[in-house]
PDB file of N, CA and C in Angstrom:
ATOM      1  N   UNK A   1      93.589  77.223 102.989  1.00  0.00           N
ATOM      2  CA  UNK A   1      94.496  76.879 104.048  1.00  0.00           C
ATOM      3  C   UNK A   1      94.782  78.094 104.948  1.00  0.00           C
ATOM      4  N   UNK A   2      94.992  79.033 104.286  1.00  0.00           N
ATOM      5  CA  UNK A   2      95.401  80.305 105.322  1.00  0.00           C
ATOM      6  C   UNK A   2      93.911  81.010 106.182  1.00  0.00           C
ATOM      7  N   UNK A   3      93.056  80.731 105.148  1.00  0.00           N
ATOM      8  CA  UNK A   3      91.498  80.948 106.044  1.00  0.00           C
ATOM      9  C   UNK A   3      91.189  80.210 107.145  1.00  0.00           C
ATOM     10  N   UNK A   4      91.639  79.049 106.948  1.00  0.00           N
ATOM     11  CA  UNK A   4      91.302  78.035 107.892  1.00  0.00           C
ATOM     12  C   UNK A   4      92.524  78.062 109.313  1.00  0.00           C
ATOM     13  N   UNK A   5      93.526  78.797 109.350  1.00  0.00           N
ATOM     14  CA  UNK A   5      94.803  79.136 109.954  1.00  0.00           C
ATOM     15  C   UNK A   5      94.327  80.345 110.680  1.00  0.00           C
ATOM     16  N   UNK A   6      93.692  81.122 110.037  1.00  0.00           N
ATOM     17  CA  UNK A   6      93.826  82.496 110.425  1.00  0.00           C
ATOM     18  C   UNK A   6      92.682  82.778 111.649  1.00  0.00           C
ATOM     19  N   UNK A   7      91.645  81.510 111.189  1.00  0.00           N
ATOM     20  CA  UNK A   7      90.297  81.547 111.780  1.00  0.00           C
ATOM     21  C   UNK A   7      91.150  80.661 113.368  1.00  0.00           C
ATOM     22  N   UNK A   8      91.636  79.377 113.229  1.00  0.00           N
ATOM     23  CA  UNK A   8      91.947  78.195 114.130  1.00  0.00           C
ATOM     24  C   UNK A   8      92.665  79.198 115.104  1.00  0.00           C
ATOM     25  N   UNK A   9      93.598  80.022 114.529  1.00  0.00           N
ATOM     26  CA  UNK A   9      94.133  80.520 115.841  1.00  0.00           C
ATOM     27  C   UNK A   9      93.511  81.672 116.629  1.00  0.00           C
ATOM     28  N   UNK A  10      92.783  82.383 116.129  1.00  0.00           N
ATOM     29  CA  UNK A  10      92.113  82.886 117.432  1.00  0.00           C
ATOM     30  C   UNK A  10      90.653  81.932 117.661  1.00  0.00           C
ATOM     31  N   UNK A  11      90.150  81.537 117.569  1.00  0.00           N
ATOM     32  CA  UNK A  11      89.626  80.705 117.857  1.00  0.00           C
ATOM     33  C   UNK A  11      89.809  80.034 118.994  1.00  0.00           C
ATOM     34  N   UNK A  12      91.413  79.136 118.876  1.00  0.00           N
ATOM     35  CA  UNK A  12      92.270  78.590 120.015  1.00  0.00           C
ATOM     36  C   UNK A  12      92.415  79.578 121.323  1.00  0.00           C
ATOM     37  N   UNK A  13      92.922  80.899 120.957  1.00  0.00           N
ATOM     38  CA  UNK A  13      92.838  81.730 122.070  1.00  0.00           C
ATOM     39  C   UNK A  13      91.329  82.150 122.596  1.00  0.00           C
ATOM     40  N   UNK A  14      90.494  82.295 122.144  1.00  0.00           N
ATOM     41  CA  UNK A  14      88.759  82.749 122.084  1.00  0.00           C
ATOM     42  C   UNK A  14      88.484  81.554 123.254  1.00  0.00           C
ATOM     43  N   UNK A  15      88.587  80.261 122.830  1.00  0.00           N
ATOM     44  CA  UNK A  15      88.336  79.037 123.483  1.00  0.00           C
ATOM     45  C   UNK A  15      88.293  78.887 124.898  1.00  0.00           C
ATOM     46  N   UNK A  16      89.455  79.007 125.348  1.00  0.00           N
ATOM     47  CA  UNK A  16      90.336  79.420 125.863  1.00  0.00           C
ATOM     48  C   UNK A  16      90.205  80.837 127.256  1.00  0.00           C
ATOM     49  N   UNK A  17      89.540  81.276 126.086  1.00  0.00           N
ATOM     50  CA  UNK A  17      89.628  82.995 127.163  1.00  0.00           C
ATOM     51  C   UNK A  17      91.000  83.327 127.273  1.00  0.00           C
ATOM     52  N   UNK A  18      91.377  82.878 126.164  1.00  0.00           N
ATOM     53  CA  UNK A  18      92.878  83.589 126.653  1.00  0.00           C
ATOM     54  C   UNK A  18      92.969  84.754 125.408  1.00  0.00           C
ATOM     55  N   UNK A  19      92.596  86.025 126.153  1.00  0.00           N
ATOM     56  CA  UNK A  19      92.379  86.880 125.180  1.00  0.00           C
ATOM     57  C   UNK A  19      93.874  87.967 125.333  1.00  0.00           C
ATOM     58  N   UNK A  20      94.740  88.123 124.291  1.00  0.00           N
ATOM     59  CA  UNK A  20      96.030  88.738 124.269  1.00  0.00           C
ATOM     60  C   UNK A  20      95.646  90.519 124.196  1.00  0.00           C
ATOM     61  N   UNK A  21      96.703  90.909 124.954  1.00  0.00           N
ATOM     62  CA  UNK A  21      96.350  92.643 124.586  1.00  0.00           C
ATOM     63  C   UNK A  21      97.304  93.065 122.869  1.00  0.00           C
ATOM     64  N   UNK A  22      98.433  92.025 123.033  1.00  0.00           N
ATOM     65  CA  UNK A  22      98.543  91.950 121.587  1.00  0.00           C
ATOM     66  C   UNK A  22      98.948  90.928 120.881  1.00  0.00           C
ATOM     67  N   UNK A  23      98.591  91.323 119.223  1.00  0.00           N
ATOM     68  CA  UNK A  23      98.808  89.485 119.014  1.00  0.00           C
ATOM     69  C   UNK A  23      99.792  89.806 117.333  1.00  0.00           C
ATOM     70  N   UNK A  24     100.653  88.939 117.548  1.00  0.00           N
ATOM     71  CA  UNK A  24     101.810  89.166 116.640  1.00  0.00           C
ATOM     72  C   UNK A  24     101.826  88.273 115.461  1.00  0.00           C
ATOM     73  N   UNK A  25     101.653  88.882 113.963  1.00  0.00           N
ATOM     74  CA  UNK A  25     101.721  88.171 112.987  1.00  0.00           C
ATOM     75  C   UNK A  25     103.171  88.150 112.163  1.00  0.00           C
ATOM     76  N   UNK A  26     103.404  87.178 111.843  1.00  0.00           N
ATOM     77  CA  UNK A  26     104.964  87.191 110.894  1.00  0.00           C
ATOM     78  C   UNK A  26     104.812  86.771 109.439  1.00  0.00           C
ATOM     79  N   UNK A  27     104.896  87.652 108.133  1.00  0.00           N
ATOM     80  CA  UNK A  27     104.487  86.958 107.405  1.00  0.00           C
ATOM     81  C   UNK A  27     103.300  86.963 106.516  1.00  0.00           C
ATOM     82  N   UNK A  28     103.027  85.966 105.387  1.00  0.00           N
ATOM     83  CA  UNK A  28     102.199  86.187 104.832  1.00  0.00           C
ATOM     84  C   UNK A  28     101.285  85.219 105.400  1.00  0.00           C
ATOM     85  N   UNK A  29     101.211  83.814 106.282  1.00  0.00           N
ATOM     86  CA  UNK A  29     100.613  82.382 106.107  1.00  0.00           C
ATOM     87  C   UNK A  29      99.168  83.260 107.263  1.00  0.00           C
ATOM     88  N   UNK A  30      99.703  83.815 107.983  1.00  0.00           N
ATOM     89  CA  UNK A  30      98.591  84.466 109.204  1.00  0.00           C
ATOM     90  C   UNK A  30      98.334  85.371 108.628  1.00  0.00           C
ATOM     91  N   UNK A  31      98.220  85.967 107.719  1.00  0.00           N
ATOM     92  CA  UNK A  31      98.036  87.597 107.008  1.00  0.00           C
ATOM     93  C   UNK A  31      96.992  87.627 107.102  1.00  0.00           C
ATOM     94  N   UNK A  32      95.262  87.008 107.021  1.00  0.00           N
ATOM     95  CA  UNK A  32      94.258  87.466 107.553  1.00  0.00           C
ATOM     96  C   UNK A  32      93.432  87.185 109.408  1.00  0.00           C
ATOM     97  N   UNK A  33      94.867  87.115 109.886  1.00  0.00           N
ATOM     98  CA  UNK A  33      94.073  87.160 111.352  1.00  0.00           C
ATOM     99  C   UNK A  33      93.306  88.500 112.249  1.00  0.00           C
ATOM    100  N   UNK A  34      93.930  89.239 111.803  1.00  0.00           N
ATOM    101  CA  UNK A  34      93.897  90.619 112.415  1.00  0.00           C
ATOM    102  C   UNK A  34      92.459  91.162 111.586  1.00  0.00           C
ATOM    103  N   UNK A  35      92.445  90.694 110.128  1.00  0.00           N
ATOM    104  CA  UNK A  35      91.050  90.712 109.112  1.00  0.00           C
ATOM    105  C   UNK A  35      89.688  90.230 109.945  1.00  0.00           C
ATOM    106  N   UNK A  36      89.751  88.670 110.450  1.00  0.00           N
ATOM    107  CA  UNK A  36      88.959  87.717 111.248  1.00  0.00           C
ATOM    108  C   UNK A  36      88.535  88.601 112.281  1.00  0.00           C
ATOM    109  N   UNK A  37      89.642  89.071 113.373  1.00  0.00           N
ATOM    110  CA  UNK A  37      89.440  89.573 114.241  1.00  0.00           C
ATOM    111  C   UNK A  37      88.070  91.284 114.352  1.00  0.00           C
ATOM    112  N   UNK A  38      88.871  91.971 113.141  1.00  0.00           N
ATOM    113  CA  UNK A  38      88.546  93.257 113.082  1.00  0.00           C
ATOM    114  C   UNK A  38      86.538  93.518 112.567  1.00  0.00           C
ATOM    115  N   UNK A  39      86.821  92.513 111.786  1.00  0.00           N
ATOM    116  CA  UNK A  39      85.274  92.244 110.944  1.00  0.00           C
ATOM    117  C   UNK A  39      84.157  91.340 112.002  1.00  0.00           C
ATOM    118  N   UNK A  40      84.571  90.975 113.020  1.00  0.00           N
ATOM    119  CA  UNK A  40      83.265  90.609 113.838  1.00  0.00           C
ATOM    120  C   UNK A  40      83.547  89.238 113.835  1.00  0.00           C
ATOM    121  N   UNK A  41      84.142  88.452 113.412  1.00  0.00           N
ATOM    122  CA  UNK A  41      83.800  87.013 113.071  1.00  0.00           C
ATOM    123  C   UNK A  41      84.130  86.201 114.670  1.00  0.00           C
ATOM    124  N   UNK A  42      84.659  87.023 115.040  1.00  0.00           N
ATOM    125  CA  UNK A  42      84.360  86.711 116.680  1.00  0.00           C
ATOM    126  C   UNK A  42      83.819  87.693 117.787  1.00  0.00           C
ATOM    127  N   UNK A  43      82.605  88.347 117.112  1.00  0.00           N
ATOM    128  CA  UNK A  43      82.243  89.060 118.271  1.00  0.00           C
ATOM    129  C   UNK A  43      83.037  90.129 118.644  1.00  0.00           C
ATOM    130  N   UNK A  44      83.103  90.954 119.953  1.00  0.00           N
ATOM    131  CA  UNK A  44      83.604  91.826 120.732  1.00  0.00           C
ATOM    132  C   UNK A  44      84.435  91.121 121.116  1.00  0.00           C
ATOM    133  N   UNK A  45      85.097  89.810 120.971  1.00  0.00           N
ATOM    134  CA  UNK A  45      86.315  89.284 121.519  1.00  0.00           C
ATOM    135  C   UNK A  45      87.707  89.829 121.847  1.00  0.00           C
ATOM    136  N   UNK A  46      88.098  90.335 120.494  1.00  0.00           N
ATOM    137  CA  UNK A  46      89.320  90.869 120.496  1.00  0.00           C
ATOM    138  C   UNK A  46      89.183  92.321 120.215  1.00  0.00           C
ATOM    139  N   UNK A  47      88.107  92.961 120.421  1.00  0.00           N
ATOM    140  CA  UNK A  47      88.385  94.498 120.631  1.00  0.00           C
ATOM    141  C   UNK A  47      89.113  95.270 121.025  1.00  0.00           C
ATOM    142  N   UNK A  48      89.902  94.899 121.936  1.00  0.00           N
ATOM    143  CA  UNK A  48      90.932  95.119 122.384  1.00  0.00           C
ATOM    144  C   UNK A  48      92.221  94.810 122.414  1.00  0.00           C
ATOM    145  N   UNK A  49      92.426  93.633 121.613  1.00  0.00           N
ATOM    146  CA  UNK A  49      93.821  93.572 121.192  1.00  0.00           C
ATOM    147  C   UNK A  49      93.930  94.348 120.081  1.00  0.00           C
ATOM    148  N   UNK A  50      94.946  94.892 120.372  1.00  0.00           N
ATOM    149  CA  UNK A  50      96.151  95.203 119.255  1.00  0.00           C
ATOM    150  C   UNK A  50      97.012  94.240 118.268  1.00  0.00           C
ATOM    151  N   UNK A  51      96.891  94.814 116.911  1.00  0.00           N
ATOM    152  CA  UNK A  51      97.149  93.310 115.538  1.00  0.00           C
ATOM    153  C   UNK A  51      98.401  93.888 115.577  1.00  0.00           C
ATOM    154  N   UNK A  52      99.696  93.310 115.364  1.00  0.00           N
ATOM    155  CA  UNK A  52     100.518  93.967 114.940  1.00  0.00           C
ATOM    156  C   UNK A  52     101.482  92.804 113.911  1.00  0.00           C
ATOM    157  N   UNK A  53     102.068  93.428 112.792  1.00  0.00           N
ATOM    158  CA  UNK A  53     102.253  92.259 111.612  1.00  0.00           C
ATOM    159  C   UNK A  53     103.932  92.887 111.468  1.00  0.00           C
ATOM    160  N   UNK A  54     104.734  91.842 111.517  1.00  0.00           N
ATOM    161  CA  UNK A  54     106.031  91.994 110.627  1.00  0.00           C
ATOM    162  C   UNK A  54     106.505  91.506 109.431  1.00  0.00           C
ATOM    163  N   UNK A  55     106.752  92.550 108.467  1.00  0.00           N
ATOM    164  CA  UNK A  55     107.045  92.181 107.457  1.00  0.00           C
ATOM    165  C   UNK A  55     108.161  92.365 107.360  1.00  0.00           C
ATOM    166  N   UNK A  56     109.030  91.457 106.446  1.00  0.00           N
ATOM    167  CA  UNK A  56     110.662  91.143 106.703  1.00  0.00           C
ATOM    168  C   UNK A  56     111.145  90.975 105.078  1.00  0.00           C
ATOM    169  N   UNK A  57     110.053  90.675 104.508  1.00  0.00           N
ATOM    170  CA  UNK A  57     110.339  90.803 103.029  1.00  0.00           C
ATOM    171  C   UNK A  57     109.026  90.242 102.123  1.00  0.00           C
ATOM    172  N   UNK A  58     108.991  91.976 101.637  1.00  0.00           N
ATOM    173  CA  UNK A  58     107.536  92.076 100.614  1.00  0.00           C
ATOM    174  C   UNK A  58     108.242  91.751  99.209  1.00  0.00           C
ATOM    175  N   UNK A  59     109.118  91.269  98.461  1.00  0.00           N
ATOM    176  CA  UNK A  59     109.143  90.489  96.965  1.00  0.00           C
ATOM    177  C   UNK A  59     107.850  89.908  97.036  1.00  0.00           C
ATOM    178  N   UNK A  60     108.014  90.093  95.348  1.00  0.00           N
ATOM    179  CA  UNK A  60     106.810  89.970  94.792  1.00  0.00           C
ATOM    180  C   UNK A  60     106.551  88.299  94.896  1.00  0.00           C
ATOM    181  N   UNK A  61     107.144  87.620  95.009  1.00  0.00           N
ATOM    182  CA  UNK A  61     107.615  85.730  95.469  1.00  0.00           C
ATOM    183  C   UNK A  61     107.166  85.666  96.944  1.00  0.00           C
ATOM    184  N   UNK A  62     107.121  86.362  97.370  1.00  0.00           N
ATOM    185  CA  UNK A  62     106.969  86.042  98.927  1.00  0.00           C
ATOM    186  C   UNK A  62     106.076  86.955  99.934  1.00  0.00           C
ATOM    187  N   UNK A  63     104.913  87.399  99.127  1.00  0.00           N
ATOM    188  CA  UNK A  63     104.077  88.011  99.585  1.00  0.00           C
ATOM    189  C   UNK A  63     102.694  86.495  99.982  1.00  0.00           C
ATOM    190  N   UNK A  64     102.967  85.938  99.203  1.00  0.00           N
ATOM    191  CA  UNK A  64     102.046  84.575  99.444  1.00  0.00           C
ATOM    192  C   UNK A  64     100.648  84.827  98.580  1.00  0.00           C
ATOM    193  N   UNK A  65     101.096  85.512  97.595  1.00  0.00           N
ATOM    194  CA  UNK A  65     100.563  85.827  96.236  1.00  0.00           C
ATOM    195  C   UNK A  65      99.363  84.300  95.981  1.00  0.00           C
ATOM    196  N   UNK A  66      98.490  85.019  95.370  1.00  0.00           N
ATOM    197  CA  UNK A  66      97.335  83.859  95.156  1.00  0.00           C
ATOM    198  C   UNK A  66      96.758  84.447  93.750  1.00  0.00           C
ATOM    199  N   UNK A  67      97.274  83.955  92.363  1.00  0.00           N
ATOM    200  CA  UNK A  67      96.961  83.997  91.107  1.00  0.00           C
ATOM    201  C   UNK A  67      95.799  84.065  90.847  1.00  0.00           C
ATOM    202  N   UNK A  68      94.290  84.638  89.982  1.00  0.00           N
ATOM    203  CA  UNK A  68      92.842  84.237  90.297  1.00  0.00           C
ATOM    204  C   UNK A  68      92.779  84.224  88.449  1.00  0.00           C
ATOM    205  N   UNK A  69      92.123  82.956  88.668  1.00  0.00           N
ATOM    206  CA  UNK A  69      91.560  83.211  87.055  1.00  0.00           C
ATOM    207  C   UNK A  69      90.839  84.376  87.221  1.00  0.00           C
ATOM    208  N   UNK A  70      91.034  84.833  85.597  1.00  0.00           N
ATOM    209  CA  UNK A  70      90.126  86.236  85.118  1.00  0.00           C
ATOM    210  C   UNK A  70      88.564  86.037  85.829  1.00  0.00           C
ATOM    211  N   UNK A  71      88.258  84.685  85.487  1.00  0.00           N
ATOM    212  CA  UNK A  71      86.783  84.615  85.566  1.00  0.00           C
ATOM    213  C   UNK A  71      86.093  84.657  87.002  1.00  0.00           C
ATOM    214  N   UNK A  72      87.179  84.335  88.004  1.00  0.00           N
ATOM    215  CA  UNK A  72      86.680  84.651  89.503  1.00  0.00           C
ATOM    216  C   UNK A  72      86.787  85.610  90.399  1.00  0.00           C
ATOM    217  N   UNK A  73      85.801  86.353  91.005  1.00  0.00           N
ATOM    218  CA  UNK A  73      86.008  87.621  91.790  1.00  0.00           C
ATOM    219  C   UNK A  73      86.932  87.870  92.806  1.00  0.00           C
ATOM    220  N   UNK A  74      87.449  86.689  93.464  1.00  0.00           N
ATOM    221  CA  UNK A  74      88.595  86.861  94.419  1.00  0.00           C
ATOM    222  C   UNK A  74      88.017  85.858  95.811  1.00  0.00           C
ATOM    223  N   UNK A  75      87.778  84.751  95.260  1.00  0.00           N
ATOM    224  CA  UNK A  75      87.549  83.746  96.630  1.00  0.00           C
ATOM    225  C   UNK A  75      86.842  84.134  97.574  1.00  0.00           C
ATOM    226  N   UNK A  76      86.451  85.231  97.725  1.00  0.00           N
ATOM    227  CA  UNK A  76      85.647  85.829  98.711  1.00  0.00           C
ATOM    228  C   UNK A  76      84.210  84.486  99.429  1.00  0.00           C
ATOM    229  N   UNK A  77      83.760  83.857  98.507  1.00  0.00           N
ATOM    230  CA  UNK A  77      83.481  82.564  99.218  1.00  0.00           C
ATOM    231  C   UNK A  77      84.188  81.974 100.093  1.00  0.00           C
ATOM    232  N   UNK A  78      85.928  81.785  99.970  1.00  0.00           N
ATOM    233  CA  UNK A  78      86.435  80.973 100.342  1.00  0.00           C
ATOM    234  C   UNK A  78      87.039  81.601 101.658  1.00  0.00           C
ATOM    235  N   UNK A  79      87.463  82.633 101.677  1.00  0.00           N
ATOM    236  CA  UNK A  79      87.962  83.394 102.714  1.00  0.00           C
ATOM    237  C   UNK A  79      86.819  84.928 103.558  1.00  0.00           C
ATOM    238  N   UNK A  80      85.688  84.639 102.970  1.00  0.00           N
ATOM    239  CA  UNK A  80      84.905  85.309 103.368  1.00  0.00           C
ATOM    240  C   UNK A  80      85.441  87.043 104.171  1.00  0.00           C
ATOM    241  N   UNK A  81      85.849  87.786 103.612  1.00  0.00           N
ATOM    242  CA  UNK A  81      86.121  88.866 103.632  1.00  0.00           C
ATOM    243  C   UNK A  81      86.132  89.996 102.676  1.00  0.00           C
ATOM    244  N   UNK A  82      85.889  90.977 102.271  1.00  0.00           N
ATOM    245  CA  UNK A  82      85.383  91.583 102.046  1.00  0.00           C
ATOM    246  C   UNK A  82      86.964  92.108 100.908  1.00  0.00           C
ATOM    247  N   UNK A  83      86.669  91.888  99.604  1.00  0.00           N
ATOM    248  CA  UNK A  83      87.494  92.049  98.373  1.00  0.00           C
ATOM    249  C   UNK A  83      88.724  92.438  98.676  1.00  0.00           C
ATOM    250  N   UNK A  84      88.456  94.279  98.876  1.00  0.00           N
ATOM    251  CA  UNK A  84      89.342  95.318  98.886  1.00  0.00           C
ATOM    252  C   UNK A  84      90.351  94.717  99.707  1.00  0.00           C
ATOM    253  N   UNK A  85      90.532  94.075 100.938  1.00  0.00           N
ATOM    254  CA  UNK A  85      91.160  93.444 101.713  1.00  0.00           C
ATOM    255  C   UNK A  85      92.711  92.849 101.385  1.00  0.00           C
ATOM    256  N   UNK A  86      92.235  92.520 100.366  1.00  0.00           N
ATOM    257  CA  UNK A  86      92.826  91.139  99.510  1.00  0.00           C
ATOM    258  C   UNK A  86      93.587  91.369  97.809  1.00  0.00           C
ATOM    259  N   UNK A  87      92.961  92.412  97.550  1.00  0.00           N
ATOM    260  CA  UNK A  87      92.938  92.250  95.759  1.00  0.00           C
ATOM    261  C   UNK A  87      92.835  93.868  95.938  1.00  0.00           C
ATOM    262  N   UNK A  88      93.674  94.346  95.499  1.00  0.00           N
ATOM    263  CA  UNK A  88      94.147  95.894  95.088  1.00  0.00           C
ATOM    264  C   UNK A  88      93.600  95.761  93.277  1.00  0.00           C
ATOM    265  N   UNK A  89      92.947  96.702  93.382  1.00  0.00           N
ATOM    266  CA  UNK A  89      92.101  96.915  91.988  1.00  0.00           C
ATOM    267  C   UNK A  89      92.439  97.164  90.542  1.00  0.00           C
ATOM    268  N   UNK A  90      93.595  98.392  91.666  1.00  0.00           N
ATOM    269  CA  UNK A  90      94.311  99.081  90.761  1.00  0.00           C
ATOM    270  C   UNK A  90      95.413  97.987  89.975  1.00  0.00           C
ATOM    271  N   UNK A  91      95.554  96.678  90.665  1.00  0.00           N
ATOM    272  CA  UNK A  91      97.238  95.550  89.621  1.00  0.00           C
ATOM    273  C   UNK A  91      96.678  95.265  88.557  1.00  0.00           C
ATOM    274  N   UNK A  92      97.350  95.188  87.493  1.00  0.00           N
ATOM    275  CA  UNK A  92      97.179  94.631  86.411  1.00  0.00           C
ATOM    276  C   UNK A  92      96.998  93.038  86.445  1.00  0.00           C
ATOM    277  N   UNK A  93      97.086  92.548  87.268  1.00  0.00           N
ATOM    278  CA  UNK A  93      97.184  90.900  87.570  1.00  0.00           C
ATOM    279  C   UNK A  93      96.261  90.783  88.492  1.00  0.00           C
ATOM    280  N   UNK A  94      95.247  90.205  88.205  1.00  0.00           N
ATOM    281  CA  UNK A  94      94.245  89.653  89.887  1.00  0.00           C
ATOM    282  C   UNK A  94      94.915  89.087  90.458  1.00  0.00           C
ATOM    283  N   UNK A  95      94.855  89.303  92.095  1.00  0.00           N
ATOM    284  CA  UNK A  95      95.431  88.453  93.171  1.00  0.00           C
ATOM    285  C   UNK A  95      94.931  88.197  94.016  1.00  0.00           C
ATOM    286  N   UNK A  96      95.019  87.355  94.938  1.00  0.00           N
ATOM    287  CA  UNK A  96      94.876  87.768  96.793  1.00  0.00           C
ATOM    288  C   UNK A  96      96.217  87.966  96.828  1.00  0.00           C
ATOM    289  N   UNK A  97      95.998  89.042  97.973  1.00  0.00           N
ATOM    290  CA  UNK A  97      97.160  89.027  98.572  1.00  0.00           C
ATOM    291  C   UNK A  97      97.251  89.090 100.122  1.00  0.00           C
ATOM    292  N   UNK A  98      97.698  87.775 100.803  1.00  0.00           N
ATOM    293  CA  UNK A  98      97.448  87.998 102.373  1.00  0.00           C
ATOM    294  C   UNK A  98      98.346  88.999 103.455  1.00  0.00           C
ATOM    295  N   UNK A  99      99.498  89.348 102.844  1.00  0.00           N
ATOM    296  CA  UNK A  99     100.143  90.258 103.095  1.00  0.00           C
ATOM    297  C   UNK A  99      99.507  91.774 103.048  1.00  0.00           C
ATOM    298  N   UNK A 100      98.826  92.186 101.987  1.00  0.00           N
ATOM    299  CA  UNK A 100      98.073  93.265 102.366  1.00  0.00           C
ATOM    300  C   UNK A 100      97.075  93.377 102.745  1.00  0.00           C
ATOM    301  N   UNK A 101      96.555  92.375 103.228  1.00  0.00           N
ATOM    302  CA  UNK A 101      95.288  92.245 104.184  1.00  0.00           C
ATOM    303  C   UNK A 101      95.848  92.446 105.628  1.00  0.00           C
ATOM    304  N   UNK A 102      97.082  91.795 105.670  1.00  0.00           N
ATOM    305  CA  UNK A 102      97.289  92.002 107.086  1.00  0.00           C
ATOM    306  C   UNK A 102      97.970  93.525 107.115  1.00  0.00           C
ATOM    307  N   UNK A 103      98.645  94.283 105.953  1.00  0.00           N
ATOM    308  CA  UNK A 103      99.068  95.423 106.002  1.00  0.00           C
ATOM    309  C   UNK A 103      98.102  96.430 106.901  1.00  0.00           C
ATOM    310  N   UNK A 104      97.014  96.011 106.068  1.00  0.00           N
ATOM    311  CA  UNK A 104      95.942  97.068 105.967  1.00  0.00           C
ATOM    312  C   UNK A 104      95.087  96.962 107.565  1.00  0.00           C
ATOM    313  N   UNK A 105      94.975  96.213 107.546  1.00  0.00           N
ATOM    314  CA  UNK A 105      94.049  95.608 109.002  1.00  0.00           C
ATOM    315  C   UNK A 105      94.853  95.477 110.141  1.00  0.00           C
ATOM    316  N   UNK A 106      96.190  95.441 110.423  1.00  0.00           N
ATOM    317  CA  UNK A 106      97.095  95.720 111.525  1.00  0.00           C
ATOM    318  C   UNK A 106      96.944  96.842 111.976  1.00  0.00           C
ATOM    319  N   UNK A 107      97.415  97.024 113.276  1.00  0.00           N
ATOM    320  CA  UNK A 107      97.157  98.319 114.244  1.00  0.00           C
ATOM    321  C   UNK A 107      98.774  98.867 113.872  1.00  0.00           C
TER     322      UNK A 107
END
């Protein structure tokens, strides 16, 4: 759901040509847009915008935490991005986490 969110909205702007100089995330539900953007998945599109993400509260409940069985590498099928992104190595708990994807990948 959040892959499919993260992709639809620039996409919508891409469409469009309505290309932003910056584009504002709130949250964990958009946490890989600025990911989409940065990795090519649209081209030289948004090269030039600026990602910028507010976070208002990182609890561990409301990061938008994504549990992974032991046995799966981290959805990376499903959200097609590249691990580290998503899943900090170092937790004792596998996760995604879309909040530090967008940490990390924000300007």
């Amino acid at each position: 759901m959040i892959s499919v969110f993260g992709k639809a909205c620039l996409q919508y702007l891409a469409s469009r040509n309505k290309i932003p100089s910056i584009f504002v995330t709130n949250d964990w539900f958009p946490g890989l847009c600025a990911a989409y953007a940065k990795v090519g998945l649209f081209g030289d599109t948004f090269k030039e915008t600026q990602f910028v993400h507010i976070c208002h509260n990182l609890q561990d409940t409301y990061e938008g935490r994504i549990h992974l069985d032991p046995k799966l590498e981290g959805l990376k099928e499903v959200h097609g991005l590249p691990n580290e992104f998503l899943i900090d190595p170092s937790w004792a708990n596998r996760m995604v986490n879309p909040s530090r994807c967008a940490i990390m990948l924000s300007d």
